[in-house]
N, C-alpha and C. Protein backbone atom coordinates (compact mmCIF):
# COMPACT_ATOMS: atom_id res chain seq x y z
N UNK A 1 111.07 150.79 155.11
CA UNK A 1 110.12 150.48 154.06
C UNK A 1 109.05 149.54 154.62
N UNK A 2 107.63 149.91 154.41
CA UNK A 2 106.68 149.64 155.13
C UNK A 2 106.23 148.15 154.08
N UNK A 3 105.98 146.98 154.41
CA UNK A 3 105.90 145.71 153.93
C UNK A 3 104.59 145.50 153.29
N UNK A 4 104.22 145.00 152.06
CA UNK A 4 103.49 144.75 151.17
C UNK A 4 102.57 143.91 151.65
N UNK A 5 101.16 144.60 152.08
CA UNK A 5 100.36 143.96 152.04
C UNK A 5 99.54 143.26 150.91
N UNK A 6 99.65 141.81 150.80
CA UNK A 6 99.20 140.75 149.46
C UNK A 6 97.68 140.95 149.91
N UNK A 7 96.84 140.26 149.18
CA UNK A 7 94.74 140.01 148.73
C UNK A 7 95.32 139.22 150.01
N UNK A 8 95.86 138.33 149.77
CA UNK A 8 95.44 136.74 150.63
C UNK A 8 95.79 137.32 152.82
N UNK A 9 96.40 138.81 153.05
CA UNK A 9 97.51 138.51 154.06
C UNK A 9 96.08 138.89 154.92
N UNK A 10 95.94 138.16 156.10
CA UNK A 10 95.05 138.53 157.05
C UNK A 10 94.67 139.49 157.50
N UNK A 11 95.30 140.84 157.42
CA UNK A 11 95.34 142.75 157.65
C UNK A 11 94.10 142.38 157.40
N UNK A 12 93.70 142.35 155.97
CA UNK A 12 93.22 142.59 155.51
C UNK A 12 91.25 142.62 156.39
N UNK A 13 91.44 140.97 156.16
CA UNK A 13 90.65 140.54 156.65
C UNK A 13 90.16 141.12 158.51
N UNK A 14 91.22 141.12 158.97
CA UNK A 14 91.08 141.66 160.81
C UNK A 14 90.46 143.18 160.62
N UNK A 15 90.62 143.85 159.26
CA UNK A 15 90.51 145.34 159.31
C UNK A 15 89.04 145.44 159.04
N UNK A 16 88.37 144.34 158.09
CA UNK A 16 87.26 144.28 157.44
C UNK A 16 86.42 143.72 158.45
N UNK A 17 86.61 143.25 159.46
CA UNK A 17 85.81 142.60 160.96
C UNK A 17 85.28 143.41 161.97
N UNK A 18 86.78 144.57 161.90
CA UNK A 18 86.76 145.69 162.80
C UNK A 18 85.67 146.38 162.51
N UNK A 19 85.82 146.63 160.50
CA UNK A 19 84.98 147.91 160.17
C UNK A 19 83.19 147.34 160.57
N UNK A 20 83.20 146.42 160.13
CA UNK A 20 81.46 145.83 160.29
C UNK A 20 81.35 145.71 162.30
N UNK A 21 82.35 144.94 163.24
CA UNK A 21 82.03 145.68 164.82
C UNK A 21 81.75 146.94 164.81
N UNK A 22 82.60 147.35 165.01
CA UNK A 22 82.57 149.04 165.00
C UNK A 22 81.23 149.61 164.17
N UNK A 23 81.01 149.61 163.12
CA UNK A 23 79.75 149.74 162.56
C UNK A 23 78.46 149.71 162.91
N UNK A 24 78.52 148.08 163.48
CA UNK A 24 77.11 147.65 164.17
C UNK A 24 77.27 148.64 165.73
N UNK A 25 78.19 148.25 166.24
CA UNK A 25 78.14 149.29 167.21
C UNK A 25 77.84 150.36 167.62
N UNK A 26 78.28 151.26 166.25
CA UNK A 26 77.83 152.86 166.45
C UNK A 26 76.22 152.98 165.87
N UNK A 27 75.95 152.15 164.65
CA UNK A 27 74.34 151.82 164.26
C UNK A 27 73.82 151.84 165.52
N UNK A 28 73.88 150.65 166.89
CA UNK A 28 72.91 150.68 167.41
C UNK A 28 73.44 152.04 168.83
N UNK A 29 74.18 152.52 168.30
CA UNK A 29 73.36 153.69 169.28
C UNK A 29 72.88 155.13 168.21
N UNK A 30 72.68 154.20 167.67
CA UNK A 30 71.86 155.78 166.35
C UNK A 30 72.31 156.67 165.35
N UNK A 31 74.03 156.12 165.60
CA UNK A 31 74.66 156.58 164.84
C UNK A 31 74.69 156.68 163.25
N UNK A 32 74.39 157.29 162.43
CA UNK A 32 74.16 156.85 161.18
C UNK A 32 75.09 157.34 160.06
N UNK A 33 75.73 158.63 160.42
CA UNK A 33 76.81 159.37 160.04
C UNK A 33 78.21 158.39 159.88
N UNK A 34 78.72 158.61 158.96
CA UNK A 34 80.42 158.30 159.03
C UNK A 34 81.11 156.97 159.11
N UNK A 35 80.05 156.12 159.13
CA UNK A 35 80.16 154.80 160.05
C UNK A 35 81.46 154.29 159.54
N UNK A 36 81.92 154.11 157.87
CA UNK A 36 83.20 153.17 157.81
C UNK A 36 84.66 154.41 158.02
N UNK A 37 84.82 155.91 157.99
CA UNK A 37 85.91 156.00 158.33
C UNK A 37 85.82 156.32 159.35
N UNK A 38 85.04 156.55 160.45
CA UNK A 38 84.92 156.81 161.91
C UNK A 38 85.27 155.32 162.67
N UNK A 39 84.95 153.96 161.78
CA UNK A 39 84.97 153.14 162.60
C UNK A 39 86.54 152.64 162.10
N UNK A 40 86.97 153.09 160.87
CA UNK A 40 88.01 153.07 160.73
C UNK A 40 89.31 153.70 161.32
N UNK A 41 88.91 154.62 161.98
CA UNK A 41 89.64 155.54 162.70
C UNK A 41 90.17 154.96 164.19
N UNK A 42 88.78 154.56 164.43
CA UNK A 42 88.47 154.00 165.84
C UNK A 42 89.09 152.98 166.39
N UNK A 43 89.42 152.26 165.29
CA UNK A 43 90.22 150.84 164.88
C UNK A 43 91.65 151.29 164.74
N UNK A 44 92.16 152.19 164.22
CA UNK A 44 93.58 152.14 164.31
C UNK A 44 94.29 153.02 165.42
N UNK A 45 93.06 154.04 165.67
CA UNK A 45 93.67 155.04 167.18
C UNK A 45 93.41 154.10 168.45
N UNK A 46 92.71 152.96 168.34
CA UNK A 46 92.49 152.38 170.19
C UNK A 46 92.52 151.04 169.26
N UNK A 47 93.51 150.64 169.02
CA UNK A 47 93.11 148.97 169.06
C UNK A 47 93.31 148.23 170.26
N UNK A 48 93.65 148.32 171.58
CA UNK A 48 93.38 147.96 172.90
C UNK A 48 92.06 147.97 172.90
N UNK A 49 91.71 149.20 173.09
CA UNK A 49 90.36 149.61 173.52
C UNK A 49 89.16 148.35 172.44
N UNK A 50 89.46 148.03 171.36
CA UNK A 50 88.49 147.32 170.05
C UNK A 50 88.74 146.23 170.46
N UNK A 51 89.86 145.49 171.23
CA UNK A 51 90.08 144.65 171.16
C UNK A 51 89.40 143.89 172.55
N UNK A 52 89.39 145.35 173.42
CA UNK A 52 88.78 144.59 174.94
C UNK A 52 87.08 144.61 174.91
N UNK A 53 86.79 145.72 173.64
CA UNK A 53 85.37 145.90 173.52
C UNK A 53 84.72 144.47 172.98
N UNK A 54 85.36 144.01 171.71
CA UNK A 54 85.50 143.12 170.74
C UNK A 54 86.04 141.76 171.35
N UNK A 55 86.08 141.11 172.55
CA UNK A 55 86.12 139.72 172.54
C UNK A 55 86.22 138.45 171.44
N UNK A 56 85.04 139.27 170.89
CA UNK A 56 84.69 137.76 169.90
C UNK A 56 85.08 138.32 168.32
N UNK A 57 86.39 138.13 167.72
CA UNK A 57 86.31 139.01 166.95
C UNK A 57 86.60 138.27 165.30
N UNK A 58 85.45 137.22 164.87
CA UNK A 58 85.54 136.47 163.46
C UNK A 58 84.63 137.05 162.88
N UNK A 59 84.75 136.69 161.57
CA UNK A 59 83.53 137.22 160.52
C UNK A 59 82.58 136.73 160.18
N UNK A 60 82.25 135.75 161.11
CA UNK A 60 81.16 135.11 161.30
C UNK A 60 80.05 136.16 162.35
N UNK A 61 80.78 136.38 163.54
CA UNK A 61 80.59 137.28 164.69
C UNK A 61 80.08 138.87 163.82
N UNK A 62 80.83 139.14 163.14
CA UNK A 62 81.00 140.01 162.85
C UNK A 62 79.55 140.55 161.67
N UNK A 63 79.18 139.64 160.78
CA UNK A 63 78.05 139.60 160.44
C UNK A 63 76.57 139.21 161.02
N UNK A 64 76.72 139.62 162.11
CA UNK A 64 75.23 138.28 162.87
C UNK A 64 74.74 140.37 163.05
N UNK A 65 73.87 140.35 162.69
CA UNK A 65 72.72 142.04 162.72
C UNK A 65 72.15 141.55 163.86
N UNK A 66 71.94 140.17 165.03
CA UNK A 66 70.53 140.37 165.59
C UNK A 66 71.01 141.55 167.17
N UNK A 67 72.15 141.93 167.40
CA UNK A 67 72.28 142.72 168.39
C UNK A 67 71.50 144.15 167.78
N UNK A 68 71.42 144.39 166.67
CA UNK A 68 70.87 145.38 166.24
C UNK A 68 69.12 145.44 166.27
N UNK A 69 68.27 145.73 167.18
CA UNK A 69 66.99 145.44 167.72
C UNK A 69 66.13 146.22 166.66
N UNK A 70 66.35 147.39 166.18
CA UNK A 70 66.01 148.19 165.44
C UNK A 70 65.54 147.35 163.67
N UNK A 71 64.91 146.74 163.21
CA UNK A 71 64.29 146.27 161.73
C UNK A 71 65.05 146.76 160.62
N UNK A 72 64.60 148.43 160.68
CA UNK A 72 65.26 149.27 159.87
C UNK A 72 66.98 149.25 159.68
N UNK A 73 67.49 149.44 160.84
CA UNK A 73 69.02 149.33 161.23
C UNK A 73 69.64 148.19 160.57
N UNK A 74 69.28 147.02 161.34
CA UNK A 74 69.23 145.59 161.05
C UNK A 74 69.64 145.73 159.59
N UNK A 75 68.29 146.19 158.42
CA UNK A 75 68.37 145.88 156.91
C UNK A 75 69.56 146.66 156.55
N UNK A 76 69.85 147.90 156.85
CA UNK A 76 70.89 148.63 156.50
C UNK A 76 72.44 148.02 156.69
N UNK A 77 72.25 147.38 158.29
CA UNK A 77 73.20 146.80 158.37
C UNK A 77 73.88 145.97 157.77
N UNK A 78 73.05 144.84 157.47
CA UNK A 78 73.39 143.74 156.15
C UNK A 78 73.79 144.03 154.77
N UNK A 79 73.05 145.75 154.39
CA UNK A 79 73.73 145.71 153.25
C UNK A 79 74.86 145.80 153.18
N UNK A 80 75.30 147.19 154.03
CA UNK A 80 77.05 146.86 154.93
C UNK A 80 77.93 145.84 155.06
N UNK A 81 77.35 144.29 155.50
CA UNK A 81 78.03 143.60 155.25
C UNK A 81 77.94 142.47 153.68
N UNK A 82 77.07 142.86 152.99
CA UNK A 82 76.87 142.62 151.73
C UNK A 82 78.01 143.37 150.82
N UNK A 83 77.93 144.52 151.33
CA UNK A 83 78.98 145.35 150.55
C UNK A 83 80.29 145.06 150.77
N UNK A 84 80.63 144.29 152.14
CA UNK A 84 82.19 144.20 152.62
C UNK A 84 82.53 143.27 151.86
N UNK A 85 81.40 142.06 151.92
CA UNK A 85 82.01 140.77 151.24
C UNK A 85 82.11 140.80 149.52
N UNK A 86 81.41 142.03 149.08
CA UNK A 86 81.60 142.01 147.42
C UNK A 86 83.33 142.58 147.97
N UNK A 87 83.27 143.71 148.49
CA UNK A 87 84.82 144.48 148.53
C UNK A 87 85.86 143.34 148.71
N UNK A 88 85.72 141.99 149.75
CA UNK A 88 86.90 141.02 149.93
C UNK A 88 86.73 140.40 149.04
N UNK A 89 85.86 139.67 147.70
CA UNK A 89 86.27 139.29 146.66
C UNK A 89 86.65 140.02 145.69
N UNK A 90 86.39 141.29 145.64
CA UNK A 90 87.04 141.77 144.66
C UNK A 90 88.57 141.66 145.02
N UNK A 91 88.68 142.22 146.15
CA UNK A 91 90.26 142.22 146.70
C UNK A 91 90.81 140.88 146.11
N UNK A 92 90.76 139.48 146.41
CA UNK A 92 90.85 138.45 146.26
C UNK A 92 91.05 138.22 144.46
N UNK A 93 89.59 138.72 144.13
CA UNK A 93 89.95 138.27 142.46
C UNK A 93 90.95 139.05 141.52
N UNK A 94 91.16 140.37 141.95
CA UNK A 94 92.07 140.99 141.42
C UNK A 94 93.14 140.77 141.76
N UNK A 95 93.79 140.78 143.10
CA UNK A 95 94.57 139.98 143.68
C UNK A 95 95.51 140.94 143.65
N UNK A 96 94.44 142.10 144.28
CA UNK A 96 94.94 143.23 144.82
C UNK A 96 95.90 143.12 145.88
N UNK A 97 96.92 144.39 145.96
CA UNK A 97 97.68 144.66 147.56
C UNK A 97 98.08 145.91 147.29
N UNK A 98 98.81 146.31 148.75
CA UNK A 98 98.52 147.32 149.34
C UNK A 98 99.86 147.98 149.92
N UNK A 99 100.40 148.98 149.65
CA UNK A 99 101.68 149.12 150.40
C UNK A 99 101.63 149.67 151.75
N UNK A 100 100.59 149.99 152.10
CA UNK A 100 100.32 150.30 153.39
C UNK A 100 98.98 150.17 153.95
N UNK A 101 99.13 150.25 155.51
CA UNK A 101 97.73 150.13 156.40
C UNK A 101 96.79 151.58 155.88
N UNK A 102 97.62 152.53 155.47
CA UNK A 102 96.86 153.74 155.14
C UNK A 102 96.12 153.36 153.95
N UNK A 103 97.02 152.81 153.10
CA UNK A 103 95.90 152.76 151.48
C UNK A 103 95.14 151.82 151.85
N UNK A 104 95.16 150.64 152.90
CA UNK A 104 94.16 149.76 152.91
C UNK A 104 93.02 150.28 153.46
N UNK A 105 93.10 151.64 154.46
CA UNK A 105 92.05 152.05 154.80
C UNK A 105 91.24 152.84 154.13
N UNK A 106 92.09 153.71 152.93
CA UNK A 106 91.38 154.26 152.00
C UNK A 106 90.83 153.59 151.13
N UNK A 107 91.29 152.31 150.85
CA UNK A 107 90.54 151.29 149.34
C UNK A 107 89.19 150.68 150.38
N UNK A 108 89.18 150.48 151.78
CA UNK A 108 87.80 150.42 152.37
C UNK A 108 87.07 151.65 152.14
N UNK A 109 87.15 152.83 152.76
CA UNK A 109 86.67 154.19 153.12
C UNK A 109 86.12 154.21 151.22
N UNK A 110 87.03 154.16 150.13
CA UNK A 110 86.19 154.62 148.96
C UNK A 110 85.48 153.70 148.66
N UNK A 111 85.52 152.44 148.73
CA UNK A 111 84.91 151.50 148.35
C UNK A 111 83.57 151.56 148.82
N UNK A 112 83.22 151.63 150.44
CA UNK A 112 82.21 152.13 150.75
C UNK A 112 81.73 152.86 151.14
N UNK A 113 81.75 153.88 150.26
CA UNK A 113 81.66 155.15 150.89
C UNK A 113 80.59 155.69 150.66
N UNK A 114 79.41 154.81 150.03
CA UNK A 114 78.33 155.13 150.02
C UNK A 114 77.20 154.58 151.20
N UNK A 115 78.11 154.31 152.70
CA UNK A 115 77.61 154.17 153.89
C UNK A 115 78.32 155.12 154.88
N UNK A 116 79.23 156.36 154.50
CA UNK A 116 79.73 157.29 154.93
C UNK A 116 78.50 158.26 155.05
């Protein structure tokens, strides 16, 4: 029996860091397609690989757009992370959880899935 992920348990948060790296990442090579379950994907099939790409990996880091050179990109980008941080308070105020890494990736993937 796979263990209850709580609002407050860090998953949460490490998954929501990944999705905005991974994001900005594939943005700046032009990618514009798919970005949160591709980067979601990307994140749970190579987490070695995210992790050696990803050095610096807080949500502080994780929101900074200026690697993104592109204006246009950049604005898009932010809404992305505008949208993550409404998604972690909602998580928080409802005080939502999760019985698995799978539904946590689907309550990201629908949540924003209007950057899919």
């Amino acid at each position: 029996m796979a263990a209850k992920i709580k609002f407050n348990d860090d998953r949460i948060q490490v998954t929501a860091i990944a999705v905005l790296l991974l994001a900005r990442e594939r943005m700046g090579r032009a990618q514009a397609y798919s970005l949160i379950t591709s980067s979601l994907e990307g994140f749970r099939d190579d987490y070695a690989g995210y992790k050696a790409s990803f050095p610096d990996r807080t949500l502080a880091h994780a929101q900074d757009g200026s690697p993104l050179t592109n204006k246009a990109r950049r604005k898009d980008y932010f809404k992305i992370v505008n949208a993550m941080d409404t998604v972690l308070a909602r998580i928080k105020r409802n005080k939502t959880s999760f019985s698995s890494l799978q539904e946590l990736d689907n309550y990201f993937a629908s949540s924003l899935k209007t950057f899919d």
